[in-house]
N, C-alpha and C. Protein backbone atom coordinates (compact mmCIF):
# COMPACT_ATOMS: atom_id res chain seq x y z
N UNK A 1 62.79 114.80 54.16
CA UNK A 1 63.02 114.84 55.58
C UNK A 1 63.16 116.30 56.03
N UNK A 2 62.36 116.43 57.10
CA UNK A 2 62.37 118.37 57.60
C UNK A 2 63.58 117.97 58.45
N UNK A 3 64.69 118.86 58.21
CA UNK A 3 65.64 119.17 58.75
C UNK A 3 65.32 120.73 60.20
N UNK A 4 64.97 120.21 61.08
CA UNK A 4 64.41 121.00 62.31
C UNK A 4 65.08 120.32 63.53
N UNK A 5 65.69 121.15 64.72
CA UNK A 5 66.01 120.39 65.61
C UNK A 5 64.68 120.60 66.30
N UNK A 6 64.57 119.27 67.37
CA UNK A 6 63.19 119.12 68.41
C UNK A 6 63.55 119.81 69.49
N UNK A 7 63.83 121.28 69.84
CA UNK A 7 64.27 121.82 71.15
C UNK A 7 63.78 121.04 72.05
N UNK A 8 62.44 120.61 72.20
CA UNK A 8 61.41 119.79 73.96
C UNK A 8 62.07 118.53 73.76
N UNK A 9 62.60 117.99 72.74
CA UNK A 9 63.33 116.73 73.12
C UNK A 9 63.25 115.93 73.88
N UNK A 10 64.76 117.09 74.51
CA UNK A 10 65.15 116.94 75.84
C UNK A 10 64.92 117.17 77.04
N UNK A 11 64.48 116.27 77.85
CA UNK A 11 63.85 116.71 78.97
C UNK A 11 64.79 117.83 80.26
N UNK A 12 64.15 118.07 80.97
CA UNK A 12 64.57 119.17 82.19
C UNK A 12 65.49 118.45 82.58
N UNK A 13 65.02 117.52 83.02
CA UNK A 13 65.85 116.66 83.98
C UNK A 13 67.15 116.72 83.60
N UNK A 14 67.51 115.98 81.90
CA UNK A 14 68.73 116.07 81.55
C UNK A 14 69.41 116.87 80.78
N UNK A 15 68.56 118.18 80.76
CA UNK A 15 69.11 119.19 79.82
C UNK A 15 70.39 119.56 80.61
N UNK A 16 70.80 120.09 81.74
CA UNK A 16 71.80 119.95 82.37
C UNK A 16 72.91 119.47 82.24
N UNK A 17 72.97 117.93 81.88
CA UNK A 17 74.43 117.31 81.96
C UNK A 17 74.22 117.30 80.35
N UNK A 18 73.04 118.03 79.52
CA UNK A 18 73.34 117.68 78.07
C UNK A 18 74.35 118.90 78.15
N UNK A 19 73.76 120.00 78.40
CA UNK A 19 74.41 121.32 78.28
C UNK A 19 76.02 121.60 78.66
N UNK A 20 76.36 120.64 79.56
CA UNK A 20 77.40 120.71 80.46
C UNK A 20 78.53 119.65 79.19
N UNK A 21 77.87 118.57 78.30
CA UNK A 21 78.10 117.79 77.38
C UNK A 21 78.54 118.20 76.24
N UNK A 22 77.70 119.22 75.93
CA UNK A 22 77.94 119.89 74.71
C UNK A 22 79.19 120.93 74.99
N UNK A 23 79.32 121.88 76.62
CA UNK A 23 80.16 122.68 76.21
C UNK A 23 81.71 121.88 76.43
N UNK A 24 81.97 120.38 77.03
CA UNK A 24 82.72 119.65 77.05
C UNK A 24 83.25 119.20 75.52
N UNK A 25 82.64 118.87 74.52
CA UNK A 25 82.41 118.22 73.59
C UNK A 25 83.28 119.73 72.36
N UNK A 26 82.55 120.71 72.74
CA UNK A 26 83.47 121.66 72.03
C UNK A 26 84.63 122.11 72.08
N UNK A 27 85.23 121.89 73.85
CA UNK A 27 86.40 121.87 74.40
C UNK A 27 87.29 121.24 73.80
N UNK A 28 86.61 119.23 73.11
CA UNK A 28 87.26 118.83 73.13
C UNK A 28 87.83 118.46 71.67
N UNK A 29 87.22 119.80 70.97
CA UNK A 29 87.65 119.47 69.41
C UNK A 29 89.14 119.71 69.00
N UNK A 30 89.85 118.81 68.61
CA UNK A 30 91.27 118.92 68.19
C UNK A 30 91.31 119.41 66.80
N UNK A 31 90.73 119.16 66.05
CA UNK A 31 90.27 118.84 64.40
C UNK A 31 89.07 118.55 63.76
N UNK A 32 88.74 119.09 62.91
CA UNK A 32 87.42 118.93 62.12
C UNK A 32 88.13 118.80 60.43
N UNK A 33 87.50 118.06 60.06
CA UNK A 33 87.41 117.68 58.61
C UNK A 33 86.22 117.83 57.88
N UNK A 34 86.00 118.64 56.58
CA UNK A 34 84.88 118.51 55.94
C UNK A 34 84.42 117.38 55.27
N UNK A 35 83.69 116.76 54.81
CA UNK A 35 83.08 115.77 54.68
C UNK A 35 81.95 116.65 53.34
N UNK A 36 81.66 115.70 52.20
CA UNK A 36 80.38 116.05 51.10
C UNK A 36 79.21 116.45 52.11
N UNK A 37 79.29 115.58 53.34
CA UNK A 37 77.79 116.03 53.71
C UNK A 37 77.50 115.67 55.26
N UNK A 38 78.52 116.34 55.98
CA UNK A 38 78.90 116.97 57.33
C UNK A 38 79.83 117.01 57.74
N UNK A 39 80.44 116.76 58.80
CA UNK A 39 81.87 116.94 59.42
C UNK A 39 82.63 115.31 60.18
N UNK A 40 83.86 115.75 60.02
CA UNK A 40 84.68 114.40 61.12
C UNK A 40 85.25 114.72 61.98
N UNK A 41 85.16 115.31 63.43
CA UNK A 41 85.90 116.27 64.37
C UNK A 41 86.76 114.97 65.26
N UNK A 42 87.90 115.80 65.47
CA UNK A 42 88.82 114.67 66.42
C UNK A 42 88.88 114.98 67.81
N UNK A 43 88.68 114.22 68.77
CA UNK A 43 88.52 114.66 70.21
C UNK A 43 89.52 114.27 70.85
N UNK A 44 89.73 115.02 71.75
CA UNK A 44 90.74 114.88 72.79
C UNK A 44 90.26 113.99 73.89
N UNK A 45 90.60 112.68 74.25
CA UNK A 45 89.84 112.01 75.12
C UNK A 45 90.32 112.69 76.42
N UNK A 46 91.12 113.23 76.59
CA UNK A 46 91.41 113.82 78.02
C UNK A 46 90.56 114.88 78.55
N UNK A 47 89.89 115.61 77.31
CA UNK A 47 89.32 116.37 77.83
C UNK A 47 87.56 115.78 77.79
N UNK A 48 87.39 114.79 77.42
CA UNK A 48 85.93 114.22 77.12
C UNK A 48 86.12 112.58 76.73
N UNK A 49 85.58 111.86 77.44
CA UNK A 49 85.75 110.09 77.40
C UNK A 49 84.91 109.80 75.95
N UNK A 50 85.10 109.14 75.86
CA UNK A 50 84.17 107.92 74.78
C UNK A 50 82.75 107.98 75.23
N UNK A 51 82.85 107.42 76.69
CA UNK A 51 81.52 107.39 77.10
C UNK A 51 80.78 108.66 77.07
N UNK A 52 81.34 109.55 77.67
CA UNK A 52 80.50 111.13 77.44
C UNK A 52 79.99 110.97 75.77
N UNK A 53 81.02 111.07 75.09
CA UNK A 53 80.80 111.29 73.61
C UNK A 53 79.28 110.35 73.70
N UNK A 54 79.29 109.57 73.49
CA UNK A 54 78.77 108.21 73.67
C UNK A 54 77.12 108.96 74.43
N UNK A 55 77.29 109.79 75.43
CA UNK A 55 76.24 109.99 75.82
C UNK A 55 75.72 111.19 75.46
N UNK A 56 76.59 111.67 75.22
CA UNK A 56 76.11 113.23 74.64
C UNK A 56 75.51 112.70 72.99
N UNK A 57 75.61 112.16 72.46
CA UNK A 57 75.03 111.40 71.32
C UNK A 57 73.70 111.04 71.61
N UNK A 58 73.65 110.09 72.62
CA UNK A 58 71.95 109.49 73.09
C UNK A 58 70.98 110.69 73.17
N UNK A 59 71.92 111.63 73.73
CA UNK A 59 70.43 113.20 73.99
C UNK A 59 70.58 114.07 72.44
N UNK A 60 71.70 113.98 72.06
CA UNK A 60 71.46 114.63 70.59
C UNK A 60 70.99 114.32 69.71
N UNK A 61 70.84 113.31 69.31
CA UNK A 61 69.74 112.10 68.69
C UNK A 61 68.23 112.49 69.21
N UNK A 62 68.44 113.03 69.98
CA UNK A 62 66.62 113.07 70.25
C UNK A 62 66.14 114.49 69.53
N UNK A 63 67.08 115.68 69.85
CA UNK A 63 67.01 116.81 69.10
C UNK A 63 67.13 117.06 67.58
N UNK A 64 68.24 116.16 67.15
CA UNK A 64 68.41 116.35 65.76
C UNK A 64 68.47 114.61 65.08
N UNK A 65 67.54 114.34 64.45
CA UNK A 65 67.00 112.65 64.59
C UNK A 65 67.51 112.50 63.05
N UNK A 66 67.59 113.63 62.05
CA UNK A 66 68.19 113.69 60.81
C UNK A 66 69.73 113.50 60.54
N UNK A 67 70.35 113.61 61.81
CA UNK A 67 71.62 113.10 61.83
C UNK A 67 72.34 111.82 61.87
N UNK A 68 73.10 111.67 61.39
CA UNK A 68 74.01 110.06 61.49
C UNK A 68 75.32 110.12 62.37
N UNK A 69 75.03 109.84 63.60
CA UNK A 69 76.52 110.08 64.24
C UNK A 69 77.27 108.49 64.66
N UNK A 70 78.90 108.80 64.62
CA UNK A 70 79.69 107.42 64.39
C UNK A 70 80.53 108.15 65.46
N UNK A 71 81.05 107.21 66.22
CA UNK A 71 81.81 107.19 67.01
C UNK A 71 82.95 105.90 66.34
N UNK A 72 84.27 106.67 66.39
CA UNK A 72 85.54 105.26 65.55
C UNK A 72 87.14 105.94 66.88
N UNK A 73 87.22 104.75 67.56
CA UNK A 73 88.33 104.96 67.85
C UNK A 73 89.48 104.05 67.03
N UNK A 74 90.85 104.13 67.29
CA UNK A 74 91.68 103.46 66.37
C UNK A 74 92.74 103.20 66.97
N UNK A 75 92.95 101.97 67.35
CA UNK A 75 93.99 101.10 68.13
C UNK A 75 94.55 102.01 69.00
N UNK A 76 95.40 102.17 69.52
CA UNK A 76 95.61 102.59 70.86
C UNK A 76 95.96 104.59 70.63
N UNK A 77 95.76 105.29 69.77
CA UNK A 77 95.59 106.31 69.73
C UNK A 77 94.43 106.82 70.72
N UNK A 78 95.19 108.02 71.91
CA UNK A 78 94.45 107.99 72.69
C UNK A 78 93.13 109.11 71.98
N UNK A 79 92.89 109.67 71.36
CA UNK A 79 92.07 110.44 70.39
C UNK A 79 91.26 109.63 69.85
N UNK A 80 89.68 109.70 69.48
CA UNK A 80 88.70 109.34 68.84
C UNK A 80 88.24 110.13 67.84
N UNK A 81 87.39 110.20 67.14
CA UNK A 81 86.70 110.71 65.93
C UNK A 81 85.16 110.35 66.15
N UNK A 82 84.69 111.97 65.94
CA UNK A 82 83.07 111.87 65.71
C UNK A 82 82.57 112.11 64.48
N UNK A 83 81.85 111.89 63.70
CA UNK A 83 81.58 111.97 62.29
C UNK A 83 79.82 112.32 62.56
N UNK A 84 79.63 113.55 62.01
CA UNK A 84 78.23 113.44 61.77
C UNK A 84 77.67 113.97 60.73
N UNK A 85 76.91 113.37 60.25
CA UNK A 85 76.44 113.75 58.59
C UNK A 85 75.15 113.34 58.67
N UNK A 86 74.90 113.62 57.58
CA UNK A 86 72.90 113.64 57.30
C UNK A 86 72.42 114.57 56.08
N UNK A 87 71.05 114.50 55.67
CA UNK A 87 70.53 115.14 54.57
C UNK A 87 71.43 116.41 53.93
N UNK A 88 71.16 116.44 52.62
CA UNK A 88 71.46 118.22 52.08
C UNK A 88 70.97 118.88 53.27
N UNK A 89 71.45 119.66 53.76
CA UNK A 89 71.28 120.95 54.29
C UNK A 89 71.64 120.64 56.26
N UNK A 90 72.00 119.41 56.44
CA UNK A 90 72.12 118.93 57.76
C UNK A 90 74.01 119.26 57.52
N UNK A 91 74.41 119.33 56.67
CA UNK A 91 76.17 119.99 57.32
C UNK A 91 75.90 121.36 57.20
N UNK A 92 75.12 122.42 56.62
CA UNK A 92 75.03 123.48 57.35
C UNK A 92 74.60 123.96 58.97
N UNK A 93 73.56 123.18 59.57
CA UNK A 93 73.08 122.77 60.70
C UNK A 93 74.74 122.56 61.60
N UNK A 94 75.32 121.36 61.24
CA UNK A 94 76.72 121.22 61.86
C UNK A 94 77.47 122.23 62.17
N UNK A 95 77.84 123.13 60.65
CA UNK A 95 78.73 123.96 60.61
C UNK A 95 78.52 124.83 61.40
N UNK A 96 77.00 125.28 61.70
CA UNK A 96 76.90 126.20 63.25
C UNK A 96 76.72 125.97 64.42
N UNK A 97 76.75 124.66 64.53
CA UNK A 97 76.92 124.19 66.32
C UNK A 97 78.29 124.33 66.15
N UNK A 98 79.45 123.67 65.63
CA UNK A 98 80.39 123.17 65.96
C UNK A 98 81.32 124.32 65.29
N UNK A 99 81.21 125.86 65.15
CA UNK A 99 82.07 126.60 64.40
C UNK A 99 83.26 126.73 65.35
N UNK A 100 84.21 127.20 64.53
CA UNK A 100 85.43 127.16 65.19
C UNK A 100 85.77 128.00 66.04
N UNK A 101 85.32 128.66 66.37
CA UNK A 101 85.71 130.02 67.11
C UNK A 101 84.79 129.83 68.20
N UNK A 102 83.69 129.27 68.80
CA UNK A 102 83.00 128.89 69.52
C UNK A 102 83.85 128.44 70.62
């Protein structure tokens, strides 16, 4: 599997609320966990819903199609968990969207 993101993906139209998604989505990292073969980041639902998550997923999926992303919330903890993993060399890919200092 070529591990390449599809930059044209995403169309014009919704590159916008992807962009606006993604810098929400980094806002809303509480925690990251390493994983053999990507990451488990914990979100702050206050600062980003389920559903965002949820949608910011549908357009990231189109860019990076080598990924496996899980969305797990857990009984009434208002915090969720994103998990995304995929091929050797797809948690390096992770480790530089989602670095910490970002």
């Amino acid at each position: 599997m070529v591990l390449a993101c599809r930059l044209g993906a995403i169309g014009e139209a919704e590159l916008p609320c992807y962009k606006a998604l993604c810098i929400r989505l980094q806002e809303a990292i509480k925690d990251r966990r390493e994983l053999s073969d990507g990451y488990i980041f914990r979100l702050n639902s206050d600062l980003m819903s389920l559903v965002d998550a949820a949608q910011w997923i549908s357009l990231e999926r189109l860019c990076c199609p080598f990924l496996k992303f899980q969305l797990q919330a857990i009984g009434s903890d208002r915090d969720y968990w994103l998990t995304l993993q995929g091929p050797p060399g797809a948690k390096t890919i992770v480790r530089e969207a989602f670095h910490p200092t970002r």
